[in-house]
C-alpha atoms as a PDB file:
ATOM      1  CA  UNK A   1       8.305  -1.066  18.715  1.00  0.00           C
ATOM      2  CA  UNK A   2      10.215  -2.185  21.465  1.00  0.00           C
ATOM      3  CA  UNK A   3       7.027  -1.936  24.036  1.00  0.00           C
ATOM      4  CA  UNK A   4       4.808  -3.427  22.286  1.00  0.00           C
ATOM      5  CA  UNK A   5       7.771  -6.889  22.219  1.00  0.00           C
ATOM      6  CA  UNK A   6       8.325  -6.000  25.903  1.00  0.00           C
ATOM      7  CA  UNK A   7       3.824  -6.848  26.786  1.00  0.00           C
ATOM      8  CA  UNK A   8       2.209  -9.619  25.885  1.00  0.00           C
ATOM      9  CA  UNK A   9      -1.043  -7.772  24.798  1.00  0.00           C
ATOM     10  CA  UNK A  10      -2.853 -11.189  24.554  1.00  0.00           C
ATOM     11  CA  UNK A  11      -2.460 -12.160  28.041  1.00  0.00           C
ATOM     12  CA  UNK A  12      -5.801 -12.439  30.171  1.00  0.00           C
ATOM     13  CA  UNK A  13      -4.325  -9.921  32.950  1.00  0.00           C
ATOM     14  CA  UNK A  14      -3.337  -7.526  29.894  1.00  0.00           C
ATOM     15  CA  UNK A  15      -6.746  -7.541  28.342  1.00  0.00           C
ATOM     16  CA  UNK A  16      -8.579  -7.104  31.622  1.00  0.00           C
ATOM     17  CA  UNK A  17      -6.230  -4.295  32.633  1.00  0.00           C
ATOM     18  CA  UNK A  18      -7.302  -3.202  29.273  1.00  0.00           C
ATOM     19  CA  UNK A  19     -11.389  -3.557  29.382  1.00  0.00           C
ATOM     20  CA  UNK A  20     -10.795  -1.659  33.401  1.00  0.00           C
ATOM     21  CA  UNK A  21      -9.914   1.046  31.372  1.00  0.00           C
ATOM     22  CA  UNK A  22      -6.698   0.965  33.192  1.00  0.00           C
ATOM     23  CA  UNK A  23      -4.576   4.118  32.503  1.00  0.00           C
ATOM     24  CA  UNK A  24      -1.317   2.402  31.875  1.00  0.00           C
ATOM     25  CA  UNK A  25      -2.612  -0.050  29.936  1.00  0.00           C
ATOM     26  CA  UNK A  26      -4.301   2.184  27.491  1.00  0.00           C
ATOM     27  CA  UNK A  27      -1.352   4.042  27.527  1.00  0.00           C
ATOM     28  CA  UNK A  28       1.114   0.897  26.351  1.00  0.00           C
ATOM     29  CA  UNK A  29      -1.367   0.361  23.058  1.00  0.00           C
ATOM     30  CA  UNK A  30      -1.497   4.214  22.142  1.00  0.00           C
ATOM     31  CA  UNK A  31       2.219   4.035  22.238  1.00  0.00           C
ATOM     32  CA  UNK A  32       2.498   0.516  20.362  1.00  0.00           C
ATOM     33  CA  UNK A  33       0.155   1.157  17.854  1.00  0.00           C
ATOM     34  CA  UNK A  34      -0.188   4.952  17.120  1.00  0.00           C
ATOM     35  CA  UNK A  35       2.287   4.931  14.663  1.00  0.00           C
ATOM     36  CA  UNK A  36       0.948   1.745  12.794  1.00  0.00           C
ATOM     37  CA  UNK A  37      -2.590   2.871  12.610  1.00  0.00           C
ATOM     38  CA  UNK A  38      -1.002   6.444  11.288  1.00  0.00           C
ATOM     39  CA  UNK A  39       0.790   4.767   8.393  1.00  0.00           C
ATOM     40  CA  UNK A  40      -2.254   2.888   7.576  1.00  0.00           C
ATOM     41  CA  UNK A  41      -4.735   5.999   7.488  1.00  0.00           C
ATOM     42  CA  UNK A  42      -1.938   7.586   5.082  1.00  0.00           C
ATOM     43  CA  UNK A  43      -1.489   4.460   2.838  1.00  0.00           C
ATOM     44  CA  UNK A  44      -5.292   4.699   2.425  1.00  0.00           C
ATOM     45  CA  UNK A  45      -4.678   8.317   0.432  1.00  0.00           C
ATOM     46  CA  UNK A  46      -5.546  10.516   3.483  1.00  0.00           C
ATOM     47  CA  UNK A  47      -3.433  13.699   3.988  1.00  0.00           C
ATOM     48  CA  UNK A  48      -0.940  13.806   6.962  1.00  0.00           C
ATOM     49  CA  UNK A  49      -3.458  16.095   8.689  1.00  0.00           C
ATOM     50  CA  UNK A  50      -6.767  14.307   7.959  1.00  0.00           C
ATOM     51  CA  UNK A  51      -4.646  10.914   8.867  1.00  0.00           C
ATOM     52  CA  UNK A  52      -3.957  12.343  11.976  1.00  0.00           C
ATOM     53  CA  UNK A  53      -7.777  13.217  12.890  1.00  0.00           C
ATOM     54  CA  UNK A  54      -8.086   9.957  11.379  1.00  0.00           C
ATOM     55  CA  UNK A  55      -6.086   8.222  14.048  1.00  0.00           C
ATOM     56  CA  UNK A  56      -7.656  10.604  16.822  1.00  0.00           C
ATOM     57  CA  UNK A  57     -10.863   9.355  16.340  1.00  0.00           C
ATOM     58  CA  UNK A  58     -10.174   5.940  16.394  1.00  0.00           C
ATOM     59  CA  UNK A  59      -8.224   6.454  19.984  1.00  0.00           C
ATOM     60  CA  UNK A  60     -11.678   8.013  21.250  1.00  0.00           C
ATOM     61  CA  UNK A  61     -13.849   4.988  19.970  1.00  0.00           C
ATOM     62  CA  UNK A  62     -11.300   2.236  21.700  1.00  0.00           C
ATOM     63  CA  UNK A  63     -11.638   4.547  24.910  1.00  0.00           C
ATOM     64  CA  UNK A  64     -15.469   4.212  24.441  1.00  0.00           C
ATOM     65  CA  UNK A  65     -15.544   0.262  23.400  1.00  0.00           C
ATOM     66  CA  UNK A  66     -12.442  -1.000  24.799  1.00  0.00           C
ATOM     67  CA  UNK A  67     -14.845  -2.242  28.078  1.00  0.00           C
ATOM     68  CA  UNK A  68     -16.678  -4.757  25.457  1.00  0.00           C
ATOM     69  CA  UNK A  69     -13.177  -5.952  23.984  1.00  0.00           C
ATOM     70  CA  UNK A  70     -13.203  -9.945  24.047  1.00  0.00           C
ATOM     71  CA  UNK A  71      -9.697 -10.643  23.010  1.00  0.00           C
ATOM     72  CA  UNK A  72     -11.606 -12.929  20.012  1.00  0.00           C
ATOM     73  CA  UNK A  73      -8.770 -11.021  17.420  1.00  0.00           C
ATOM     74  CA  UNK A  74      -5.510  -9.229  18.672  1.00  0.00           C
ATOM     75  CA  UNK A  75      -5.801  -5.656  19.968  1.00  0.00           C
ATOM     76  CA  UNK A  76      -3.703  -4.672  16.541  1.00  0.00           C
ATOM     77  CA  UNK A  77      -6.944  -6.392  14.487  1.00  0.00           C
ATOM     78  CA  UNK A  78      -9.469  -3.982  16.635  1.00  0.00           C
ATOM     79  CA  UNK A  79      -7.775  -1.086  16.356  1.00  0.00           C
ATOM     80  CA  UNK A  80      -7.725  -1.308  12.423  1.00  0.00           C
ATOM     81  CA  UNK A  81     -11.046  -2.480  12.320  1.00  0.00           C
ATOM     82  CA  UNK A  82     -11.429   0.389  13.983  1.00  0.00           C
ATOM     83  CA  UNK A  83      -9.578   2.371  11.884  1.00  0.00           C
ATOM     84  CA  UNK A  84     -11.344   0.722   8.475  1.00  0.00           C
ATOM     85  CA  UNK A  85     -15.188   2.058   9.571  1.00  0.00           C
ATOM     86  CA  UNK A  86     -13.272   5.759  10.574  1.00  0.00           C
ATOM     87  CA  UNK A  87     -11.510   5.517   7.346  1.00  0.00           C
ATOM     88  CA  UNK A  88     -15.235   4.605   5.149  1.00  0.00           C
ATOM     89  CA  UNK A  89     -16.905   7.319   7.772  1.00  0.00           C
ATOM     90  CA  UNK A  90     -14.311  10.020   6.180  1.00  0.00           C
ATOM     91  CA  UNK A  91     -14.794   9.167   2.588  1.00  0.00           C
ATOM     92  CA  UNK A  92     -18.840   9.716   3.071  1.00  0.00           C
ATOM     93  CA  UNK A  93     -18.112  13.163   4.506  1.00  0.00           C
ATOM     94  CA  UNK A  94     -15.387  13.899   1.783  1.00  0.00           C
ATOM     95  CA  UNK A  95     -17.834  13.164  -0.910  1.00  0.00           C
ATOM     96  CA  UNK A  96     -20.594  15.587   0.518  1.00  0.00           C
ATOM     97  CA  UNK A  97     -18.378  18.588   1.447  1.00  0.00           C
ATOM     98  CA  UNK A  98     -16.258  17.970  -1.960  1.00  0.00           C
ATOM     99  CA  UNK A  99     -17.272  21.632  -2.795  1.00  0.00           C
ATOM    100  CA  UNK A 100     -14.348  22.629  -0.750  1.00  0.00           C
ATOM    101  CA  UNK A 101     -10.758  23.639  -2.900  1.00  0.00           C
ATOM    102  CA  UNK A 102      -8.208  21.758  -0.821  1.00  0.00           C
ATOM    103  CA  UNK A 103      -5.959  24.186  -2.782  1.00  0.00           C
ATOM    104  CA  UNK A 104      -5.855  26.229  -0.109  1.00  0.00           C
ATOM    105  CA  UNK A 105      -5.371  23.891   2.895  1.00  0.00           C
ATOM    106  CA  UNK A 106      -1.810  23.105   0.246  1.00  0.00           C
ATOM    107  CA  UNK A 107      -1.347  26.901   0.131  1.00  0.00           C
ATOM    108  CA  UNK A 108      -1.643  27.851   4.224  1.00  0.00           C
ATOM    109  CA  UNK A 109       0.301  24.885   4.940  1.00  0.00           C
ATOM    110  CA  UNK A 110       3.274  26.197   3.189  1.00  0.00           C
ATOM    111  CA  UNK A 111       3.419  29.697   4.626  1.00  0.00           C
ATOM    112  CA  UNK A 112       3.354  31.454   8.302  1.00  0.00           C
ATOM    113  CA  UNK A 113       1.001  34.154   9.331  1.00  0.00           C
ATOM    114  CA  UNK A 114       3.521  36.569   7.605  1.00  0.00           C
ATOM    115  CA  UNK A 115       3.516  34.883   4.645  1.00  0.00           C
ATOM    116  CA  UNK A 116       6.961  33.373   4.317  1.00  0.00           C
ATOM    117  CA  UNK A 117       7.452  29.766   3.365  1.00  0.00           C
ATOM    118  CA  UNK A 118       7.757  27.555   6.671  1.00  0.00           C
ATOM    119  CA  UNK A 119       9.608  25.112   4.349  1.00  0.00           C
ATOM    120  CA  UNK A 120      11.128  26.307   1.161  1.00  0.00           C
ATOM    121  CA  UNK A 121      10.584  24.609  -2.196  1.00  0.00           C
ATOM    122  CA  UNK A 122      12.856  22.396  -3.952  1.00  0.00           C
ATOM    123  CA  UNK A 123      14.115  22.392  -7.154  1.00  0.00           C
ATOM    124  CA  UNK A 124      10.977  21.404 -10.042  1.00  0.00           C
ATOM    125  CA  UNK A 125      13.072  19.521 -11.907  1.00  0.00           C
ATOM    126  CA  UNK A 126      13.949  17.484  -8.942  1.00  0.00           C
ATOM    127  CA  UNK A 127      10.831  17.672  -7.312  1.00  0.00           C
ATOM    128  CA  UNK A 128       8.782  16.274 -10.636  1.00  0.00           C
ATOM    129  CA  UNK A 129      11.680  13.363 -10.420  1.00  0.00           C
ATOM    130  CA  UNK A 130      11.273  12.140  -7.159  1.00  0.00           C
ATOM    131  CA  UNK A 131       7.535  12.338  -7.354  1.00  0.00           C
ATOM    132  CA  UNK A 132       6.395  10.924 -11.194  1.00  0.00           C
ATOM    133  CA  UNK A 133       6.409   7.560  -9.793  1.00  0.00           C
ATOM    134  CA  UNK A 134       5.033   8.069  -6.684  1.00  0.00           C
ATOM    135  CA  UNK A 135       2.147  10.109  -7.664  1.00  0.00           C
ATOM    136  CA  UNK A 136       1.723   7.578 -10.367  1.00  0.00           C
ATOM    137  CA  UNK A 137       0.961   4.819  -7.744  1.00  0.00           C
ATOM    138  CA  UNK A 138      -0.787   6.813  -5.512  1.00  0.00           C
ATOM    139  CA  UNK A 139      -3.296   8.022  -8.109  1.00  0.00           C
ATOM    140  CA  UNK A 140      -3.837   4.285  -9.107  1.00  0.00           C
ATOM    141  CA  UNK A 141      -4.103   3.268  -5.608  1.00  0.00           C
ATOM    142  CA  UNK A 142      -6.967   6.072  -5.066  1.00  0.00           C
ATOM    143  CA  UNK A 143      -8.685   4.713  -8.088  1.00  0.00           C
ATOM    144  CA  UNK A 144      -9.129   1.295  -6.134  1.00  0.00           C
ATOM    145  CA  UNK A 145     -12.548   0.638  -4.201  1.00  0.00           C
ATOM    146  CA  UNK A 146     -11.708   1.541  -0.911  1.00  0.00           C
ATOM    147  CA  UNK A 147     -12.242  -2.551   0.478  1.00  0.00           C
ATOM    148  CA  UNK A 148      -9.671  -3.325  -1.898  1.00  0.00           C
ATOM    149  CA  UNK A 149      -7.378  -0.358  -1.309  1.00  0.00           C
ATOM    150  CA  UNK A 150      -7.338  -1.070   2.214  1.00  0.00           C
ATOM    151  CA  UNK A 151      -6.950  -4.980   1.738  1.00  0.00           C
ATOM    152  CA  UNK A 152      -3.824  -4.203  -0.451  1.00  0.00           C
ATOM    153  CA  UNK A 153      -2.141  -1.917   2.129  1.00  0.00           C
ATOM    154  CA  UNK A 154      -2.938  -4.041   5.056  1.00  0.00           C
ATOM    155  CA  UNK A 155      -1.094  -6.552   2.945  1.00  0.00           C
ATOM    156  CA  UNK A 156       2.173  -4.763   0.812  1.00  0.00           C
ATOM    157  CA  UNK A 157       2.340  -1.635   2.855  1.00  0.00           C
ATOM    158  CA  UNK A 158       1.676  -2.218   6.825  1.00  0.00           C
ATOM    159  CA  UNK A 159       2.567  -6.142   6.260  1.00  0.00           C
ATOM    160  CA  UNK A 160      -0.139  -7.582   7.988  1.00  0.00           C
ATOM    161  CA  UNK A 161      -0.761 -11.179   8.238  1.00  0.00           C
ATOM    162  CA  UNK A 162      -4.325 -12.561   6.365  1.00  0.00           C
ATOM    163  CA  UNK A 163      -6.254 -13.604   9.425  1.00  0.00           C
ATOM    164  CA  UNK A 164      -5.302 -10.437  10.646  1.00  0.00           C
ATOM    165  CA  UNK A 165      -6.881  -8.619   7.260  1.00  0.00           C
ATOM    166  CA  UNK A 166      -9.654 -11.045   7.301  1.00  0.00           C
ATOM    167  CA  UNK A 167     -10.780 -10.087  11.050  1.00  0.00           C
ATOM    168  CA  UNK A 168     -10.385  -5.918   9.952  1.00  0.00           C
ATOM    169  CA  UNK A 169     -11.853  -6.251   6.745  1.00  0.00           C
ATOM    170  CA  UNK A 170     -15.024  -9.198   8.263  1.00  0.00           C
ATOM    171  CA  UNK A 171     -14.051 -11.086   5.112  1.00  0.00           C
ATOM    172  CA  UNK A 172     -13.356 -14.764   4.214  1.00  0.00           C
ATOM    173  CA  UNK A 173      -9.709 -15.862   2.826  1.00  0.00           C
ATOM    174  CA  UNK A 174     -11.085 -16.424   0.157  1.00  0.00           C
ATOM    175  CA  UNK A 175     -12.948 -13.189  -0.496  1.00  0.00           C
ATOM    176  CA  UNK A 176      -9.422 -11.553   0.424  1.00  0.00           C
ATOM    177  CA  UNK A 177      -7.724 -13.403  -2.352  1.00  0.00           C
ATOM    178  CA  UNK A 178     -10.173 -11.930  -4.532  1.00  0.00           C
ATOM    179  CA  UNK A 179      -9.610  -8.879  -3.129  1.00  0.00           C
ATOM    180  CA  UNK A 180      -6.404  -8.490  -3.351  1.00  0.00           C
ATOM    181  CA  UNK A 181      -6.408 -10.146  -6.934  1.00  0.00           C
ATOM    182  CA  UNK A 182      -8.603  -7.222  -8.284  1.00  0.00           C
ATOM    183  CA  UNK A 183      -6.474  -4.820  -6.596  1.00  0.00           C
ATOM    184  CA  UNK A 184      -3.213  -5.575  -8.102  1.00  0.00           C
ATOM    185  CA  UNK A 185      -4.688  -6.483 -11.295  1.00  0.00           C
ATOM    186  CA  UNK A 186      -6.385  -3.399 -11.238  1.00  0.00           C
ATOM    187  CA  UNK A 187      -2.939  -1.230 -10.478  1.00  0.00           C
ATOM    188  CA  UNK A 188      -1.194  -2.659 -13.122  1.00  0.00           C
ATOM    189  CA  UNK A 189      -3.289  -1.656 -15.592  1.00  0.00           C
ATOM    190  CA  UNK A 190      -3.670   1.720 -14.164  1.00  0.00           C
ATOM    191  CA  UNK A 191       0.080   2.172 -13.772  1.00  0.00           C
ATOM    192  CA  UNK A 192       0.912   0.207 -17.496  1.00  0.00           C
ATOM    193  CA  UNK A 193      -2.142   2.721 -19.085  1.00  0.00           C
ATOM    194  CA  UNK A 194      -0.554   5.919 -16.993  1.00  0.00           C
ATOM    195  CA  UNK A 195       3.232   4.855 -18.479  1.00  0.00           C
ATOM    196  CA  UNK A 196       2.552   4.527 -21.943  1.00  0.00           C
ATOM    197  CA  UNK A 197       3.530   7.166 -23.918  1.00  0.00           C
END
């Protein structure tokens, strides 16, 4: 956090370091923005490991397009707009390999090649505490079309400002409000119908 305050990423030196492919400057937006675009792919339902491929992929693509970057939107903007067509790439190949039981990506995650837990469970009871709520919201949130899920956690998760959403998403402020209406009109009904007895 503290680079990416220390570089003025919108500076016309900066971005033409950055469109020269320079190696340092590359390097200063992995390390501002790696973490951001991480949290994003996971607030738009992806698991840790698929967030991370996630975030991979759109590293390669800025390598690959970063020469034809105009500075129009901030670098943060392009990298989640960026991030927005990997996440909508990995939904279409979710939904045609959906034949596979991601049961058992849970299962070898939790234990080493000898078969003892690499992190031990805790207690149900606890666990099904902590979690209710949680999985509550994130089952609603998966429910959401995936323009409006990510609209919503551009907004209330990763904080983002709305020309900032507007530029990711290539909608109007208008068509954002809308957006973002649906969304949390759509939650609450999903989370009111889920808490009723």
């Amino acid at each position: 956090m503290g680079q990416e305050n220390s570089i003025d990423f919108r500076s016309s030196v900066f971005v033409g370091r950055l469109t020269n492919r320079d190696p340092d400057a590359i390097e200063s937006v992995v390390r501002a923005y790696t973490e951001h675009l991480y949290k994003g792919a996971l607030g738009l339902g992806f698991d840790s490991n698929i967030a991370r491929e996630i975030v991979q992929s759109v590293w390669v693509t800025f390598y690959d397009v970063v020469p034809k970057f105009e500075a129009k939107s901030h670098v943060r903007t392009f990298l989640f707009g960026i991030l927005y067509n990997k996440a909508s790439e990995q939904r279409r190949e979710q939904k045609k390999s959906h034949n596979h039981d991601p049961i058992e990506d849970v299962v070898e995650a939790r234990f080493d090649e000898n078969g003892k837990w690499t992190k031990p469970p805790i207690d149900p009871e606890s666990f099904i505490l902590a979690t209710e709520n949680m999985k509550l919201i994130e089952h609603c949130l998966d429910g959401l079309p995936l323009t409006q899920r990510m609209a919503f956690c551009l907004k209330e998760i990763d904080d983002h400002d709305s020309p900032d959403i507007c530029n990711i998403l290539n909608v109007t402020v208008t068509n954002l409000g809308v957006l973002l209406f649906r969304a949390r009109n759509r939650l609450r009904e999903c989370i009111e119908g889920k808490a009723r007895p």
